[in-house]
N, C-alpha and C. Protein backbone atom coordinates (compact mmCIF):
# COMPACT_ATOMS: atom_id res chain seq x y z
N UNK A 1 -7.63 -20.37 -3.24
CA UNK A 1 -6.50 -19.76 -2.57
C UNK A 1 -6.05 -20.67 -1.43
N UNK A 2 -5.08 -20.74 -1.23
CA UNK A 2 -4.14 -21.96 -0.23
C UNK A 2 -3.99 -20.51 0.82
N UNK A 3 -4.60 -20.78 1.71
CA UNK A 3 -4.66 -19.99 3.25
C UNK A 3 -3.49 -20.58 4.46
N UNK A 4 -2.75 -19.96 4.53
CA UNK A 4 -1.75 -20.43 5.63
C UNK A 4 -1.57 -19.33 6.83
N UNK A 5 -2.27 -20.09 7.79
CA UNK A 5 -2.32 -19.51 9.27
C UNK A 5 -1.08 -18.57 9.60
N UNK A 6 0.14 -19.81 9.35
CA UNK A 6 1.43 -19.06 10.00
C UNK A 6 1.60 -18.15 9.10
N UNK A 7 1.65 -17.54 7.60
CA UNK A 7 2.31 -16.97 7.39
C UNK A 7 1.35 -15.43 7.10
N UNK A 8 0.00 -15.47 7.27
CA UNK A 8 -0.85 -14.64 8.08
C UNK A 8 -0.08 -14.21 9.40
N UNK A 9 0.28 -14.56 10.26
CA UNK A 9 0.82 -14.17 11.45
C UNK A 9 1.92 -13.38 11.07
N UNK A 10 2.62 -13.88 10.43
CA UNK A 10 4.03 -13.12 9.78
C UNK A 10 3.36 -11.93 9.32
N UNK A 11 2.22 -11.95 8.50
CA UNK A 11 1.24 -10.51 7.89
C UNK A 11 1.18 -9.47 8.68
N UNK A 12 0.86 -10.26 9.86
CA UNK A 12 0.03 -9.65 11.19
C UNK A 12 1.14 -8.57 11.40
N UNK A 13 2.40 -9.63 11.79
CA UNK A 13 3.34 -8.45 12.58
C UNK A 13 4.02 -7.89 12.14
N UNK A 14 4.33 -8.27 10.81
CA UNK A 14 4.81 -7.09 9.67
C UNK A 14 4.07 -5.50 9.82
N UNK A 15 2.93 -6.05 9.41
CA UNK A 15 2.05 -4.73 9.76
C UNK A 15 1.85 -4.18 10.87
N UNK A 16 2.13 -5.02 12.11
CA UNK A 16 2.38 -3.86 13.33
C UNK A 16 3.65 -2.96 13.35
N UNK A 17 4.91 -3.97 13.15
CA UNK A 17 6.16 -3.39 12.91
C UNK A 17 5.79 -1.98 12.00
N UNK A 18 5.04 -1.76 11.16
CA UNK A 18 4.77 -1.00 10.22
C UNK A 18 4.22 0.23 10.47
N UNK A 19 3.50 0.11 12.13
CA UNK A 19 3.08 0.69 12.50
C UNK A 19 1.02 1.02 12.49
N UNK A 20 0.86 0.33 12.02
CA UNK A 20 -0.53 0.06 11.57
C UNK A 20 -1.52 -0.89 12.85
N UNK A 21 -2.40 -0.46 12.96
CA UNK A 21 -2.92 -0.79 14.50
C UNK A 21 -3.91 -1.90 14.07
N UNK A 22 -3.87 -3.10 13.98
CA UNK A 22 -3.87 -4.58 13.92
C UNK A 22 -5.65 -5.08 14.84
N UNK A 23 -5.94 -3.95 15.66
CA UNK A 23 -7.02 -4.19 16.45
C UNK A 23 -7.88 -3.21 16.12
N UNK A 24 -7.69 -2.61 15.39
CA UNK A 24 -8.75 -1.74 14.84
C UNK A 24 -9.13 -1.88 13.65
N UNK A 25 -10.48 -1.47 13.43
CA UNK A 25 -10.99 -1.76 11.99
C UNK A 25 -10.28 -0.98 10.67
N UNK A 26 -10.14 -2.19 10.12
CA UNK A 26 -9.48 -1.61 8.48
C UNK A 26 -10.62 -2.26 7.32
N UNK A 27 -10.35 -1.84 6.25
CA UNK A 27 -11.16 -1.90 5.19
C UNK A 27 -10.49 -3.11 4.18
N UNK A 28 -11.23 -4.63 4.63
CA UNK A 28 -10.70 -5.72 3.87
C UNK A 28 -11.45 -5.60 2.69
N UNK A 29 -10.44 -6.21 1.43
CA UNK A 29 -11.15 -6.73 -0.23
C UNK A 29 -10.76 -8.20 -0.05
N UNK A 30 -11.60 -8.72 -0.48
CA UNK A 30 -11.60 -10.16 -0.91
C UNK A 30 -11.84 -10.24 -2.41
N UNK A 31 -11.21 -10.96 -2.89
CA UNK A 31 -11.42 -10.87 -4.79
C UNK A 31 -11.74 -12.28 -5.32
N UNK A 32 -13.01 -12.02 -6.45
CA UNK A 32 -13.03 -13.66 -6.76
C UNK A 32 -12.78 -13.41 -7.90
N UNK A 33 -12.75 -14.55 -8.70
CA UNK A 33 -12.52 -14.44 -10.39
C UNK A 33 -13.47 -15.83 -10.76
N UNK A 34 -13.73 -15.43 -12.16
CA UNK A 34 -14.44 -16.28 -12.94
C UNK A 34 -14.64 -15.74 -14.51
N UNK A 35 -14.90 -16.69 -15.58
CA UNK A 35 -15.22 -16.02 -16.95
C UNK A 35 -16.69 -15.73 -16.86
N UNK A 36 -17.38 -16.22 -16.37
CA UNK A 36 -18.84 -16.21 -16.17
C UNK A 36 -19.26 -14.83 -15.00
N UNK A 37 -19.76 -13.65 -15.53
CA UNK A 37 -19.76 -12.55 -14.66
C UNK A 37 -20.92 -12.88 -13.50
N UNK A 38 -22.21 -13.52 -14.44
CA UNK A 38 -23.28 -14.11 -13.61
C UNK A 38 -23.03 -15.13 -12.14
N UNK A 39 -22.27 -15.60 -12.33
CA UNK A 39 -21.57 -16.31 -11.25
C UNK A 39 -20.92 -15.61 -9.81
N UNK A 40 -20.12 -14.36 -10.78
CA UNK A 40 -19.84 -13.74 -9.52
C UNK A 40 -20.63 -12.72 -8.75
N UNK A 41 -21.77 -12.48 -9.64
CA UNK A 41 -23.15 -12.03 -8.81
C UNK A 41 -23.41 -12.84 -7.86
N UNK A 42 -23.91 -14.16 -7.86
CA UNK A 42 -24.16 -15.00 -7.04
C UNK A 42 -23.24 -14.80 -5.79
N UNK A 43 -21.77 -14.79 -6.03
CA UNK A 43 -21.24 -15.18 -4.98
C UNK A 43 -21.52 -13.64 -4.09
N UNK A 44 -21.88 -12.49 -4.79
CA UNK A 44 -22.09 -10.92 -4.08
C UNK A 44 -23.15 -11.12 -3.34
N UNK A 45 -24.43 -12.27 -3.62
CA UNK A 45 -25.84 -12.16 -3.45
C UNK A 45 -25.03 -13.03 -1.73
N UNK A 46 -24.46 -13.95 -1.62
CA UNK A 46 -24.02 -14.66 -0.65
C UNK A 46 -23.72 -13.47 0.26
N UNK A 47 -22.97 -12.15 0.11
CA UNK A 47 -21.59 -12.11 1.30
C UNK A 47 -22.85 -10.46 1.28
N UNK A 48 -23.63 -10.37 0.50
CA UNK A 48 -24.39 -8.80 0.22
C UNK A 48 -24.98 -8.51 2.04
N UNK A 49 -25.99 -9.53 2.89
CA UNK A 49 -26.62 -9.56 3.71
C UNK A 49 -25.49 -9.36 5.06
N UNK A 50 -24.04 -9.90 5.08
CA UNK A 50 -22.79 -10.36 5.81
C UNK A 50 -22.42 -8.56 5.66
N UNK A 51 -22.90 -7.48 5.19
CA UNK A 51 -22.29 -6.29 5.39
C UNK A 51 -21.26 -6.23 4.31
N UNK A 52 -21.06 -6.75 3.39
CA UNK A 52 -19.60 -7.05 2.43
C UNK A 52 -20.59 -5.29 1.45
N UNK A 53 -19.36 -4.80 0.95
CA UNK A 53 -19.98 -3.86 -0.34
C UNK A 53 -19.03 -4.10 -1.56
N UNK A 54 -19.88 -4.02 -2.34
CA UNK A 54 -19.33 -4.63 -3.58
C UNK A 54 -18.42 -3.55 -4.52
N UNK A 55 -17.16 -3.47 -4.65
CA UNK A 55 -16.48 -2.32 -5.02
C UNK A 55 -16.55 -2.28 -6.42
N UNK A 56 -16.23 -3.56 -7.13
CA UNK A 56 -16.04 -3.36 -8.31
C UNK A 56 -16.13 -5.19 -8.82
N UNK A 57 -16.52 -4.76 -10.17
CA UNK A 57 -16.74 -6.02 -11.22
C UNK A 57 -15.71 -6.10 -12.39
N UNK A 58 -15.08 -6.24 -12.40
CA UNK A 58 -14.04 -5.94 -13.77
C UNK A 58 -13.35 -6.95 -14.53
N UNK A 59 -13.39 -6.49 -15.47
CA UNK A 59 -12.79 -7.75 -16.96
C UNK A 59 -11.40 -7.44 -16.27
N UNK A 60 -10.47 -8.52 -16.43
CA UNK A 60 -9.13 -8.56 -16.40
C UNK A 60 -8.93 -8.84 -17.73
N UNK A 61 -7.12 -8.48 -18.08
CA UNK A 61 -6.59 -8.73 -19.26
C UNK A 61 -6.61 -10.14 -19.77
N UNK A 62 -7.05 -11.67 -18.84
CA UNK A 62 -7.05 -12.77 -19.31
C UNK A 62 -8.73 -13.12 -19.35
N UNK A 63 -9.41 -12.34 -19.44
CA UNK A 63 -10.80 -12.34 -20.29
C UNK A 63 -11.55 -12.51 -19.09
N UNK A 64 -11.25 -13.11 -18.04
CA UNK A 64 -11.94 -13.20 -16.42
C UNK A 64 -12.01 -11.77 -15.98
N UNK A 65 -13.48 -12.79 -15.40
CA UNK A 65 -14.49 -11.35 -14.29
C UNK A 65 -13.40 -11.27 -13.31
N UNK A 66 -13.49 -10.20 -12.23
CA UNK A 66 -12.98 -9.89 -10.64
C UNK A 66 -13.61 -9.38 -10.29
N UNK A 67 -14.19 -9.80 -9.11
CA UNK A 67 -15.21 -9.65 -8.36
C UNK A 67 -14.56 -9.04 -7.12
N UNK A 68 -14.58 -7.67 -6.79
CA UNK A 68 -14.02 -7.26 -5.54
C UNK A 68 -15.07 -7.10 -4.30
N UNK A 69 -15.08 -7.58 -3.28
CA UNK A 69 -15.83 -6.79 -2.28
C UNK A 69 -14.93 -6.39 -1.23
N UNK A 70 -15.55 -5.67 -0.23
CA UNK A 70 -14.96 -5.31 0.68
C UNK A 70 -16.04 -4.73 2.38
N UNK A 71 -14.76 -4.95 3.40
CA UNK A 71 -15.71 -4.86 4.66
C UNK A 71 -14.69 -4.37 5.37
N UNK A 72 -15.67 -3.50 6.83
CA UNK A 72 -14.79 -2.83 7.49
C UNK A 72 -15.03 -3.80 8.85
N UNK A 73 -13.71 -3.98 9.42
CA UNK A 73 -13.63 -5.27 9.97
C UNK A 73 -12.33 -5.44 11.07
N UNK A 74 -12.44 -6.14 12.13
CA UNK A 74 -11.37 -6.36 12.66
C UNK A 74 -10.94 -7.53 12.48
N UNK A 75 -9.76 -7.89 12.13
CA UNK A 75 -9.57 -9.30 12.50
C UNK A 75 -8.25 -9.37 12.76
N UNK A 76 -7.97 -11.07 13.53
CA UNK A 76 -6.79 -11.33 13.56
C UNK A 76 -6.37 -12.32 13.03
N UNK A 77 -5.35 -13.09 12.55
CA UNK A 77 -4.98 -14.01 11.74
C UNK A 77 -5.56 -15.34 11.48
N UNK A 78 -6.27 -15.32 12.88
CA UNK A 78 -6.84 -16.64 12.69
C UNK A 78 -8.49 -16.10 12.01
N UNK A 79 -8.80 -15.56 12.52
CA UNK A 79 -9.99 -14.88 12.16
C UNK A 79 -9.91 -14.97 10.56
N UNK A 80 -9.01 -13.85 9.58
CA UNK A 80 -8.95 -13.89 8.64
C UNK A 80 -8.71 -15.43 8.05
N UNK A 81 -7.98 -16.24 8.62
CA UNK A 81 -7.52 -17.59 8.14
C UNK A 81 -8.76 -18.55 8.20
N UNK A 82 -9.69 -18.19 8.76
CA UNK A 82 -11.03 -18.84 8.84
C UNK A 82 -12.23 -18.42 7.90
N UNK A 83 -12.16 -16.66 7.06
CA UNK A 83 -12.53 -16.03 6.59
C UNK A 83 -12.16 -16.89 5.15
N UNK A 84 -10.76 -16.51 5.01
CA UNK A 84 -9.67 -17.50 3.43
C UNK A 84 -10.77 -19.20 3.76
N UNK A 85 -10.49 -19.78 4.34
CA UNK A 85 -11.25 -20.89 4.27
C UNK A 85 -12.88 -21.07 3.83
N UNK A 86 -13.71 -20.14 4.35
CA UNK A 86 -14.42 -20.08 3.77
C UNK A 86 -14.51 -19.58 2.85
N UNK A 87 -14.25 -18.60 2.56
CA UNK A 87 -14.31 -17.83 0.82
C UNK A 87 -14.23 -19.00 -0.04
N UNK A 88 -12.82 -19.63 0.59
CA UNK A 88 -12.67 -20.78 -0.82
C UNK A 88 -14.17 -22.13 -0.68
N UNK A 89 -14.81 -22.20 -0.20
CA UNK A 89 -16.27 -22.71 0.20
C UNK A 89 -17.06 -22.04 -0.79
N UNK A 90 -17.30 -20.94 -0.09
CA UNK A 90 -18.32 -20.29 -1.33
C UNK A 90 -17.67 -20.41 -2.45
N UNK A 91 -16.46 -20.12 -3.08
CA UNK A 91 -16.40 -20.39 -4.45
C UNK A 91 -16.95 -21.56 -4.92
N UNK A 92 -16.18 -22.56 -4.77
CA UNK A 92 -16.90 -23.93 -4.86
C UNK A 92 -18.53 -23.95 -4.96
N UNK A 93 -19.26 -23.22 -3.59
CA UNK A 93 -20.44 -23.42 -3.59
C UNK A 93 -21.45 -22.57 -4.83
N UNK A 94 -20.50 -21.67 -4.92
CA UNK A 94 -21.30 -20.73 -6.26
C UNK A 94 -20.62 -21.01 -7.77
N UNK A 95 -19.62 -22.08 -7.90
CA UNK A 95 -18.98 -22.58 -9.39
C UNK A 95 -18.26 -21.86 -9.68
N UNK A 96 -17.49 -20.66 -8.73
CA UNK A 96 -16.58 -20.08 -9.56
C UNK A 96 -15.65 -20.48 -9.74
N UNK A 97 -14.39 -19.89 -10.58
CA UNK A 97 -13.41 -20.36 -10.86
C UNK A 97 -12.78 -20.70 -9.41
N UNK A 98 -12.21 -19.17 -8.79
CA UNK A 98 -11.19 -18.86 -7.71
C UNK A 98 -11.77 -18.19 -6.47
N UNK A 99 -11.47 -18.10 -5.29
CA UNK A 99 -11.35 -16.90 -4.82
C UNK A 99 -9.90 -16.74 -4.77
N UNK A 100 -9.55 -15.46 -4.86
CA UNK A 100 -8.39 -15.24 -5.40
C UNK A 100 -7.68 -14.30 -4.17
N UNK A 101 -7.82 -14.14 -3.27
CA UNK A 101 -7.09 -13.85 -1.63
C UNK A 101 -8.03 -12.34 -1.18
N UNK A 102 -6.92 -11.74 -0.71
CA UNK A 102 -7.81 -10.48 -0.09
C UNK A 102 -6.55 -9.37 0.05
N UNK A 103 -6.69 -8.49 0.25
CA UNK A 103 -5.93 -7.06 0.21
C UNK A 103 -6.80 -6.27 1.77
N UNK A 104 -5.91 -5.54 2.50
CA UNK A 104 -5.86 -4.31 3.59
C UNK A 104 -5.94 -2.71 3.24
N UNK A 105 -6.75 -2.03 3.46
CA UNK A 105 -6.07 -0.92 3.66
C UNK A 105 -6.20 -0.15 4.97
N UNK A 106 -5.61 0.89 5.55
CA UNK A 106 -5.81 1.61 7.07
C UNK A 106 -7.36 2.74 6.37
N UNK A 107 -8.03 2.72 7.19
CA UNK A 107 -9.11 3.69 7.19
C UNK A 107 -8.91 5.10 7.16
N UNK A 108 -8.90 6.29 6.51
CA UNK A 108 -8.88 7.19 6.33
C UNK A 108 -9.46 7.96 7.64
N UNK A 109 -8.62 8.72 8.13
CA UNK A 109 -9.39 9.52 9.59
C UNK A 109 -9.77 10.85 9.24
């Protein structure tokens, strides 16, 4: 995944404009992909100890695993933009295909 600082920032304040509170913890997914499911175990065994929980494993329609995890987390753009940088590390470091970006949601009160 190609991680770009600035347009994270644009993320950022979209989602304040939006009304969504930017300093409080929300519930990030990070998604990897690979054809090899064993692989994306590995990369779960990496982020398992880091507090990450593993949501889901799933075949996609182009025959690749997706590897979802997710964490409850604050961050801010650079934060996350340092997060995207490494992810794409561990892929590499565990042979997967991708990491394939990350998704938000607001925490349920």
């Amino acid at each position: 995944m190609n991680s770009d600082l600035n347009n994270l920032i644009v993320i950022f304040n979209q989602m304040d404009n939006d009304g969504w509170d930017t300093t409080s913890q929300l519930k990030w997914g990070f998604y990897f992909v690979d054809s090899d499911k064993e692989k994306l175990q590995n990369v779960f065994s990496e982020l398992e100890d880091k507090n990450y929980v593993l949501e889901a494993v799933d075949l996609a329609e182009d025959k690749k695993w997706v590897l979802q995890a997710s964490k409850f987390d604050t961050l801010t753009p650079e934060k996350l933009h340092r997060r995207n940088l490494a992810f794409n590390e561990l892929a590499d470091y565990c042979e997967v295909d991708l990491y394939d970006g990350w998704d938000v949601e607001k925490i349920e009160e």
